[in-house]
PDB file of N, CA and C in Angstrom:
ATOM      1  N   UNK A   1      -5.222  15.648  12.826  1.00  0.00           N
ATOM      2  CA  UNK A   1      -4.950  16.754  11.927  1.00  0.00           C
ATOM      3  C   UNK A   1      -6.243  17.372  11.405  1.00  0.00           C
ATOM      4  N   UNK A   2      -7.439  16.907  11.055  1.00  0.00           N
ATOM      5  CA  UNK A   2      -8.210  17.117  10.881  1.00  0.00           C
ATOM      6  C   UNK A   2      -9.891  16.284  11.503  1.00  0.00           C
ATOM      7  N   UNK A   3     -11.043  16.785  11.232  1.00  0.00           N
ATOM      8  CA  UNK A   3     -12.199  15.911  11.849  1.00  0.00           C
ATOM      9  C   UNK A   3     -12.724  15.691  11.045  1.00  0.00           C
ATOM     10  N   UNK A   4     -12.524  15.527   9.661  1.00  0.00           N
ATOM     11  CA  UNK A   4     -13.682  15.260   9.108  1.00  0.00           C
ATOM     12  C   UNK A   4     -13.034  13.644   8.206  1.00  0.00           C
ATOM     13  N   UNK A   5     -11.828  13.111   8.633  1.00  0.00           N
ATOM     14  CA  UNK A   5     -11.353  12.140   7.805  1.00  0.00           C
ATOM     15  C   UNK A   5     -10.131  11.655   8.243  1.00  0.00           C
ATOM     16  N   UNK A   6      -9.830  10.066   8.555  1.00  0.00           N
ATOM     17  CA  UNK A   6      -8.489   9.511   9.288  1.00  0.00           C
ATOM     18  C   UNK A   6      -7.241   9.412   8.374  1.00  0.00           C
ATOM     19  N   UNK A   7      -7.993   9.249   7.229  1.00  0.00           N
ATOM     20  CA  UNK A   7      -6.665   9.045   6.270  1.00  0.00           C
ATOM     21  C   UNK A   7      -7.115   9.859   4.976  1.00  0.00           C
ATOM     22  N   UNK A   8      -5.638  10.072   4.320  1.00  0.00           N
ATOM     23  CA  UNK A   8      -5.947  10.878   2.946  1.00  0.00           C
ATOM     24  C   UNK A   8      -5.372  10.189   2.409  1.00  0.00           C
ATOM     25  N   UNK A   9      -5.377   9.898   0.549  1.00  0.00           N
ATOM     26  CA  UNK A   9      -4.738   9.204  -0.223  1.00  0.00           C
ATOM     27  C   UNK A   9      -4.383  10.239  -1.419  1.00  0.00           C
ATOM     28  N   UNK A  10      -3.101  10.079  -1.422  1.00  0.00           N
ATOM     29  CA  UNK A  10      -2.466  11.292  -2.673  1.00  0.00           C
ATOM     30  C   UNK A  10      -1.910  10.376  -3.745  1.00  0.00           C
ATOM     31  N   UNK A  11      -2.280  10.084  -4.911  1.00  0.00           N
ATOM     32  CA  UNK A  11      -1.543   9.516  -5.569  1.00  0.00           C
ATOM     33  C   UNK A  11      -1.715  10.270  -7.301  1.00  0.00           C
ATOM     34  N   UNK A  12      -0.469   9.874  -8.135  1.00  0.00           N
ATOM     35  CA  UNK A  12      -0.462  10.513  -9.153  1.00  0.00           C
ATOM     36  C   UNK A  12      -0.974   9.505 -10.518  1.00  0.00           C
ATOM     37  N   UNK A  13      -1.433   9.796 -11.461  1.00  0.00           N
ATOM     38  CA  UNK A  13      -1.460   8.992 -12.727  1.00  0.00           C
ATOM     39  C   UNK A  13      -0.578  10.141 -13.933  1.00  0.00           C
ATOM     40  N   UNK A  14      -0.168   9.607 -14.999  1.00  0.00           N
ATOM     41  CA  UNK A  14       1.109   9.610 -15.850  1.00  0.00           C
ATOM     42  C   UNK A  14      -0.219  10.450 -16.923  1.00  0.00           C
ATOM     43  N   UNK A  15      -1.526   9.930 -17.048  1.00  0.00           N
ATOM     44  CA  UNK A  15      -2.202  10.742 -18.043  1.00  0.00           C
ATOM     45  C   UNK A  15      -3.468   9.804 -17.880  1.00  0.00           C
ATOM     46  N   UNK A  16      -4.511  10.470 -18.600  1.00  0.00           N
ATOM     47  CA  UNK A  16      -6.561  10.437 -18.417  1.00  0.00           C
ATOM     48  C   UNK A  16      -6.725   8.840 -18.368  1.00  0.00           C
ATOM     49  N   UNK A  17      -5.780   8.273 -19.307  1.00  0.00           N
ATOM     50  CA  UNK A  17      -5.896   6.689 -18.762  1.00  0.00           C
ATOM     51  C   UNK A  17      -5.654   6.451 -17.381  1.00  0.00           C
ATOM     52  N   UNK A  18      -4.417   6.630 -17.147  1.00  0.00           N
ATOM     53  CA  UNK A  18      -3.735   5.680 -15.957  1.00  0.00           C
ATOM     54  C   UNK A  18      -4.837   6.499 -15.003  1.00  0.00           C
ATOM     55  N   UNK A  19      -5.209   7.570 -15.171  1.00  0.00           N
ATOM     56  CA  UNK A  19      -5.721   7.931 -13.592  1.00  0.00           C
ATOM     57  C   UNK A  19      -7.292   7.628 -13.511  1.00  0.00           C
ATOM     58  N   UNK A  20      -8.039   6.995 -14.975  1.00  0.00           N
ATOM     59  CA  UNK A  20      -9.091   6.718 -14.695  1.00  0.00           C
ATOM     60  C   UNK A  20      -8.540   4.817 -14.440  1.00  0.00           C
ATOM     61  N   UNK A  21      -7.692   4.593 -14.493  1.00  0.00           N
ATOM     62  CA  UNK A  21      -7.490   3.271 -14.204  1.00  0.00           C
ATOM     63  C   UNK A  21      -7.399   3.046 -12.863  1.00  0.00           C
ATOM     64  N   UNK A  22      -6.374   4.116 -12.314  1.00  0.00           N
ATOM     65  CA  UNK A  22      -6.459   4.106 -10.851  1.00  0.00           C
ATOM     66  C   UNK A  22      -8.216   4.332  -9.560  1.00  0.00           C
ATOM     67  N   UNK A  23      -8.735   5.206 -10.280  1.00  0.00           N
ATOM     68  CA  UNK A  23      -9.846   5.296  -9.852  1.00  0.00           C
ATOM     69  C   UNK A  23     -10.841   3.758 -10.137  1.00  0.00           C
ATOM     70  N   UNK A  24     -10.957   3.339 -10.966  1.00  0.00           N
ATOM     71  CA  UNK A  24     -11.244   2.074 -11.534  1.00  0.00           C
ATOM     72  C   UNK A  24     -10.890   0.949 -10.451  1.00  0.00           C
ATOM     73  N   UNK A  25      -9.876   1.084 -10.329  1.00  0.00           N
ATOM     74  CA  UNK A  25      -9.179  -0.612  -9.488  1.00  0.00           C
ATOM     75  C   UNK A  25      -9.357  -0.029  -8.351  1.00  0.00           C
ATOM     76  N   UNK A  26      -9.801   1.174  -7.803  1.00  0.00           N
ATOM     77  CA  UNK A  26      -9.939   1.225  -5.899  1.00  0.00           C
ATOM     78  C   UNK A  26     -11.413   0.826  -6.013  1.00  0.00           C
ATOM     79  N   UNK A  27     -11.961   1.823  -6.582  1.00  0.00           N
ATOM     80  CA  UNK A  27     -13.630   1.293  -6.628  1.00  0.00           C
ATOM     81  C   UNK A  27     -14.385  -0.274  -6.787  1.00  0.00           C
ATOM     82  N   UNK A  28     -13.358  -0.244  -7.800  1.00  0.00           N
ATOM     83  CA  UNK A  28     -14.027  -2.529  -7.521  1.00  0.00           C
ATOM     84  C   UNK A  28     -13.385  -3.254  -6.588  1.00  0.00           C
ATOM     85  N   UNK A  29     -11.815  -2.796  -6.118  1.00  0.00           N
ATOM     86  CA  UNK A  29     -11.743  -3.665  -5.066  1.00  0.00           C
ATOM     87  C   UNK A  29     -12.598  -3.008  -3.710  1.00  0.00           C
ATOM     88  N   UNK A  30     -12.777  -1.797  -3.044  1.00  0.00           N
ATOM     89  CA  UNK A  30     -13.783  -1.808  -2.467  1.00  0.00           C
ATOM     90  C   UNK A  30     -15.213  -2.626  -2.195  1.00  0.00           C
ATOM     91  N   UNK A  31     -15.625  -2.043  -3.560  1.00  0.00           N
ATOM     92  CA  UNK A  31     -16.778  -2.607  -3.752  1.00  0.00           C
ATOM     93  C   UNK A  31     -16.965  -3.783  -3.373  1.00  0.00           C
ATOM     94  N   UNK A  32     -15.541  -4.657  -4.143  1.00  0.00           N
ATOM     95  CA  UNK A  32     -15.836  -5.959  -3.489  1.00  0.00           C
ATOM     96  C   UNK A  32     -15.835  -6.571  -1.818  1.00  0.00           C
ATOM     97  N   UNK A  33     -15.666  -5.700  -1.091  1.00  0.00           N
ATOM     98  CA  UNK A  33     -15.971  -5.140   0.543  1.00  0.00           C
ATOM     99  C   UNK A  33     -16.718  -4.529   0.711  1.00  0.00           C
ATOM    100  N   UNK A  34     -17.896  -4.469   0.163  1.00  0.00           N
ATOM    101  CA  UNK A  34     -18.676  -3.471   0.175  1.00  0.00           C
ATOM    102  C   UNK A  34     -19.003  -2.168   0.505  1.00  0.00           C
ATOM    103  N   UNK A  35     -17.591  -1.562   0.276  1.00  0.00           N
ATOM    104  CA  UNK A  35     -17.900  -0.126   0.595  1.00  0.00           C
ATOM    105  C   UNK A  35     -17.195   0.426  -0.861  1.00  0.00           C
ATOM    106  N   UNK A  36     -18.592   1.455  -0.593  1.00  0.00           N
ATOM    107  CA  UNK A  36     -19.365   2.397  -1.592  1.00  0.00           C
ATOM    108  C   UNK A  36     -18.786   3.571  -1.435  1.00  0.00           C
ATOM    109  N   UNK A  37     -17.897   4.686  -2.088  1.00  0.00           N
ATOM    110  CA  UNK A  37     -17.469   6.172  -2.215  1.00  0.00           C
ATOM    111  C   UNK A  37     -19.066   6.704  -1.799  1.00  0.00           C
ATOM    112  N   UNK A  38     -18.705   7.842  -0.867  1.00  0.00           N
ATOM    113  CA  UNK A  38     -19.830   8.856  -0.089  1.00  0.00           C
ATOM    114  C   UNK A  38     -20.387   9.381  -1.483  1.00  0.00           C
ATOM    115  N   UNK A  39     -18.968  10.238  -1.860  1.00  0.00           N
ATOM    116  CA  UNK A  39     -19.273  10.994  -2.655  1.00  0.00           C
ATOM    117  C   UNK A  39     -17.569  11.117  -3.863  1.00  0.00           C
ATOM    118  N   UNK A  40     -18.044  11.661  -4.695  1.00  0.00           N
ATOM    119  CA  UNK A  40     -17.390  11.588  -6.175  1.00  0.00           C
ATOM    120  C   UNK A  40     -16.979  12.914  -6.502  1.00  0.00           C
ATOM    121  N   UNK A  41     -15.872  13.597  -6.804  1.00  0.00           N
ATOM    122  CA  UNK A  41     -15.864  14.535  -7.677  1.00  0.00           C
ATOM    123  C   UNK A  41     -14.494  14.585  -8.542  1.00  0.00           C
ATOM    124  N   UNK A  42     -14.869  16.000  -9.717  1.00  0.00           N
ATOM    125  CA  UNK A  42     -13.904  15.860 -10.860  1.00  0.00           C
ATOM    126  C   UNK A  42     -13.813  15.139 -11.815  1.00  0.00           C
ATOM    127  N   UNK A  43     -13.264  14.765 -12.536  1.00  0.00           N
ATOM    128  CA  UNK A  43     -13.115  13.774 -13.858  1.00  0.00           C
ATOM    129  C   UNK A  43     -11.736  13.581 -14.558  1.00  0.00           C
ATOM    130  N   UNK A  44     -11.693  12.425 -15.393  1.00  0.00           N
ATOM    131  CA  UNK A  44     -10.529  11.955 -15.755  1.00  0.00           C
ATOM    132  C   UNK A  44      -9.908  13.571 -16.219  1.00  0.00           C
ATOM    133  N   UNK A  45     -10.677  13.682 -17.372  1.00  0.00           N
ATOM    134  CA  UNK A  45     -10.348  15.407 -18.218  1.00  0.00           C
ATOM    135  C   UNK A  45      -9.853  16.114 -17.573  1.00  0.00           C
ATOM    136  N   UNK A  46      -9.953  16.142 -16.512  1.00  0.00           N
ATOM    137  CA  UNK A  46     -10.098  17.634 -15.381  1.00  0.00           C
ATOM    138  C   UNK A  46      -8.463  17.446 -14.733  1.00  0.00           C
ATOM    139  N   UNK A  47      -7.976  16.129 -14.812  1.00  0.00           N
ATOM    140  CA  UNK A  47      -6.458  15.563 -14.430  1.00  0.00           C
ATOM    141  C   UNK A  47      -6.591  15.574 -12.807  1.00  0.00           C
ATOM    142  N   UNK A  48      -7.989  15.662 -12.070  1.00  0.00           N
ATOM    143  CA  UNK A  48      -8.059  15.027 -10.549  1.00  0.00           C
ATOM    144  C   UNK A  48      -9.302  15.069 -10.777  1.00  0.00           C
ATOM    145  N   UNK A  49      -9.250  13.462  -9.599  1.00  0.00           N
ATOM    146  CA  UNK A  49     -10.463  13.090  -8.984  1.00  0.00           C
ATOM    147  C   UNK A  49     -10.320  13.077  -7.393  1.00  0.00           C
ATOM    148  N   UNK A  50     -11.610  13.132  -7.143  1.00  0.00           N
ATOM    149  CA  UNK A  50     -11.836  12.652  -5.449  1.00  0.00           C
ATOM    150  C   UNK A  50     -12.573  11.664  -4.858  1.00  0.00           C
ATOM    151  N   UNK A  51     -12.462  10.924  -4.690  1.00  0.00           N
ATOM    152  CA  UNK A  51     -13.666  10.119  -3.509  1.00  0.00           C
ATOM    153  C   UNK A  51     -13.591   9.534  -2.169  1.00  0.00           C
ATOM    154  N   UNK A  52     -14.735  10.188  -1.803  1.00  0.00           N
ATOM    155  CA  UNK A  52     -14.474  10.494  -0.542  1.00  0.00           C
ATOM    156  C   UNK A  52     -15.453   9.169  -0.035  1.00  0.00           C
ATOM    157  N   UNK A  53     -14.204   8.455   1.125  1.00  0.00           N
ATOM    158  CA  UNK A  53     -14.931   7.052   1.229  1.00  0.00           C
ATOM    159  C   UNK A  53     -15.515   7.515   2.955  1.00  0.00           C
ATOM    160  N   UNK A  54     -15.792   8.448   3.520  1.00  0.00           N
ATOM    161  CA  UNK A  54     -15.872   9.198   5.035  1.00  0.00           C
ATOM    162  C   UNK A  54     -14.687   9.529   5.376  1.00  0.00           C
ATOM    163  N   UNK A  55     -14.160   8.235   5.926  1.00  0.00           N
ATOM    164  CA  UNK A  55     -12.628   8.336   6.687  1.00  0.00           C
ATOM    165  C   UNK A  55     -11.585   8.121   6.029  1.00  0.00           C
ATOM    166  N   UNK A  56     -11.796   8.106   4.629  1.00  0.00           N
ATOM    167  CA  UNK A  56     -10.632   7.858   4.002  1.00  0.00           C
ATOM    168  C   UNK A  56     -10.989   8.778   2.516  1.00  0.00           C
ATOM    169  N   UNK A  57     -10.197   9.720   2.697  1.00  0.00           N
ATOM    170  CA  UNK A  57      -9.999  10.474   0.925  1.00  0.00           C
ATOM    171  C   UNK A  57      -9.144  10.381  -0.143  1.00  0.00           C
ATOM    172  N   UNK A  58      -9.503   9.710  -0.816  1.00  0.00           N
ATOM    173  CA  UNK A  58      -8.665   9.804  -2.055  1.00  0.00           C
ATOM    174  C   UNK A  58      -8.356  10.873  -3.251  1.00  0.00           C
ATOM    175  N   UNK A  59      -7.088  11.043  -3.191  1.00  0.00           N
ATOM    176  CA  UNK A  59      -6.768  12.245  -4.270  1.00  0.00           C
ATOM    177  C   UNK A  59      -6.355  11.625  -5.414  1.00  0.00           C
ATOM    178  N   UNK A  60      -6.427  11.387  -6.594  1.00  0.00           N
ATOM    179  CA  UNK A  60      -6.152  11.083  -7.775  1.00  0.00           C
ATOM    180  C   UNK A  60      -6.263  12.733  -8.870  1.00  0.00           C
ATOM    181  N   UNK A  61      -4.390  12.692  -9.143  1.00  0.00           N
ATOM    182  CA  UNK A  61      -3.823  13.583 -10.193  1.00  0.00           C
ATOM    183  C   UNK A  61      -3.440  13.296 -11.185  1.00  0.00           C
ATOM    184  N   UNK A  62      -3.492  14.357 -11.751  1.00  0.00           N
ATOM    185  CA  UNK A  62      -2.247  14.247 -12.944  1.00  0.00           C
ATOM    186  C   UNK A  62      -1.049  15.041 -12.236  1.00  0.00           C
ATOM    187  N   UNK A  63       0.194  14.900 -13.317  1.00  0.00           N
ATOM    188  CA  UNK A  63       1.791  15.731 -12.420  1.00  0.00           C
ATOM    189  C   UNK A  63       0.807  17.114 -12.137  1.00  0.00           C
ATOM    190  N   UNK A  64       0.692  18.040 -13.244  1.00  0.00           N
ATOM    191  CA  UNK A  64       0.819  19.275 -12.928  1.00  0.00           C
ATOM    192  C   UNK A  64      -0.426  19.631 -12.359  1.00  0.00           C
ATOM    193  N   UNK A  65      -1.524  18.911 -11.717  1.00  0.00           N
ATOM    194  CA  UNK A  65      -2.793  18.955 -10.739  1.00  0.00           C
ATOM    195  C   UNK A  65      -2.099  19.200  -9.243  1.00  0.00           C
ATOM    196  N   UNK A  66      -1.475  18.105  -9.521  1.00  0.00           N
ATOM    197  CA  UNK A  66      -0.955  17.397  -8.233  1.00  0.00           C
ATOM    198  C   UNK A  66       0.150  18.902  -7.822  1.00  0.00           C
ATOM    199  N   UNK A  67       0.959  18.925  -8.269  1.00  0.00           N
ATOM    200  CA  UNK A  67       1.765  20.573  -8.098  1.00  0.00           C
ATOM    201  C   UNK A  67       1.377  21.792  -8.136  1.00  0.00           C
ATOM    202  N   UNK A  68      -0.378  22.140  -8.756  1.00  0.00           N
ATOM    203  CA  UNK A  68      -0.598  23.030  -8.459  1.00  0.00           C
ATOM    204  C   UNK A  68      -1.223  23.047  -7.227  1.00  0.00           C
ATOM    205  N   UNK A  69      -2.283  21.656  -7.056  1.00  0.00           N
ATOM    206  CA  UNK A  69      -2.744  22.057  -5.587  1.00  0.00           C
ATOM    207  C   UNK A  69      -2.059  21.554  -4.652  1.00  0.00           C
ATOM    208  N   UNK A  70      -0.652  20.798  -4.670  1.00  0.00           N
ATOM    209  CA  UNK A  70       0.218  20.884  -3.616  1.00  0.00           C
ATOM    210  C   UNK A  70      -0.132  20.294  -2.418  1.00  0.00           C
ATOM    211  N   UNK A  71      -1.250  19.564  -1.972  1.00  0.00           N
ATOM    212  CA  UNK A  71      -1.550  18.852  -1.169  1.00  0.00           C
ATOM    213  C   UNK A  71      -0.499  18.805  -0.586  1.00  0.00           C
ATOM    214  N   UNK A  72       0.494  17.612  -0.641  1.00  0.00           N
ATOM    215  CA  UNK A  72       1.746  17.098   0.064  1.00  0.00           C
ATOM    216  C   UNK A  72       2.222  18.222   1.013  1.00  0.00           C
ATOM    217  N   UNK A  73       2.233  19.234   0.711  1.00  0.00           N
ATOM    218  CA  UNK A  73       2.882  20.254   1.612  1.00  0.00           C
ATOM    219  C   UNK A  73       1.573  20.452   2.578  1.00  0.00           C
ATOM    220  N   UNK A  74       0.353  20.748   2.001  1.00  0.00           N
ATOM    221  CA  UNK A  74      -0.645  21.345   3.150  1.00  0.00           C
ATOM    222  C   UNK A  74      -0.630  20.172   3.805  1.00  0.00           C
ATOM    223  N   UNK A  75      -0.381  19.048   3.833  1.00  0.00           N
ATOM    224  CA  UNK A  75      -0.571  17.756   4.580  1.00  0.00           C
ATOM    225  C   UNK A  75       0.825  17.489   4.882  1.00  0.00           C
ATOM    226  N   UNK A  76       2.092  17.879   5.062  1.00  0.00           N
ATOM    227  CA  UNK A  76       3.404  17.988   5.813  1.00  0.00           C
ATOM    228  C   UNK A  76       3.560  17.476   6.929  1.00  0.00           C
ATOM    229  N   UNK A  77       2.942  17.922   7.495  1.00  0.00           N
ATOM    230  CA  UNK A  77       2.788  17.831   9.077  1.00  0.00           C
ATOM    231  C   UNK A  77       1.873  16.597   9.880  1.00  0.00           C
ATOM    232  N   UNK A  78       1.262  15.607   8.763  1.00  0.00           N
ATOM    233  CA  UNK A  78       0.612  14.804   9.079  1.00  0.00           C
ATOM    234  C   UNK A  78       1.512  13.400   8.875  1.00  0.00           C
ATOM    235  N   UNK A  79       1.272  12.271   9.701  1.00  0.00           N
ATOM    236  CA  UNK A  79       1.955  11.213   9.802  1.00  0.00           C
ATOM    237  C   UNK A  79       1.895  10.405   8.910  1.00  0.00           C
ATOM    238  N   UNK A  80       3.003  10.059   7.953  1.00  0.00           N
ATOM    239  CA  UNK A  80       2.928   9.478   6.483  1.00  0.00           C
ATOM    240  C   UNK A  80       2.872   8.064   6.960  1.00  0.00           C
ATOM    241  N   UNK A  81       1.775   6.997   6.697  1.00  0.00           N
ATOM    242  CA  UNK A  81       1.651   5.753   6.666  1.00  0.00           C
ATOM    243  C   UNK A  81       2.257   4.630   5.635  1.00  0.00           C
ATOM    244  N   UNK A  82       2.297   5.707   4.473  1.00  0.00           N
ATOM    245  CA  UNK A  82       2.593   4.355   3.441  1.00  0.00           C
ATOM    246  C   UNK A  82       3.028   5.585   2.384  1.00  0.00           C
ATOM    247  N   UNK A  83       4.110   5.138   1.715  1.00  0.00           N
ATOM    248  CA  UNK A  83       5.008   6.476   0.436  1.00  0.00           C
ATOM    249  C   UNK A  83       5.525   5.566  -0.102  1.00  0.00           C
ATOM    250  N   UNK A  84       4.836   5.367  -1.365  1.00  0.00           N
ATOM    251  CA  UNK A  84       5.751   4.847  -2.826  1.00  0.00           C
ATOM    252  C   UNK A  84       6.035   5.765  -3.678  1.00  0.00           C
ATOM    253  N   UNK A  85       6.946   5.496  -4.071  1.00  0.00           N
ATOM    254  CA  UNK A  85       7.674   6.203  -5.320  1.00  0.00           C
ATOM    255  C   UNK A  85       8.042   5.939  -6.136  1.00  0.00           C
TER     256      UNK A  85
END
């Protein structure tokens, strides 16, 4: 679907806690595998983050982040690996 990344990660947080919590618990369990985010952007405030691990991107929202930029739909057409709800 794309070249610059094998997997994307869309997930939501409830508010500036939960989603700096979520960002929090990927980064240390990584870490503890030693892999390091490329690169970083956004902030808790901002209600999304990104980090981009190369082949794997993570989206971290809030609800109404997450619905305005709608990811899920521009990514439709790509093969869903793993969907909790």
């Amino acid at each position: 679907m794309c070249s610059f990344a094998d997997y994307f990660v869309i997930c939501e947080g409830e508010s500036a806690r939960q989603i700096r919590t979520i960002n929090d618990e990927i980064e240390k369990e990584l870490k503890k595998e030693g892999v390091l985010p490329h690169h970083r952007e956004g902030g808790t405030d901002s209600g999304w983050l990104l980090l981009d691990y190369s082949d794997v991107i993570v989206h971290i929202f809030g609800a109404a982040e997450r619905e305005y930029y709608n990811l899920d739909e521009l990514w439709q057409d790509a093969k869903t690996v793993l969907s909790i709800q």
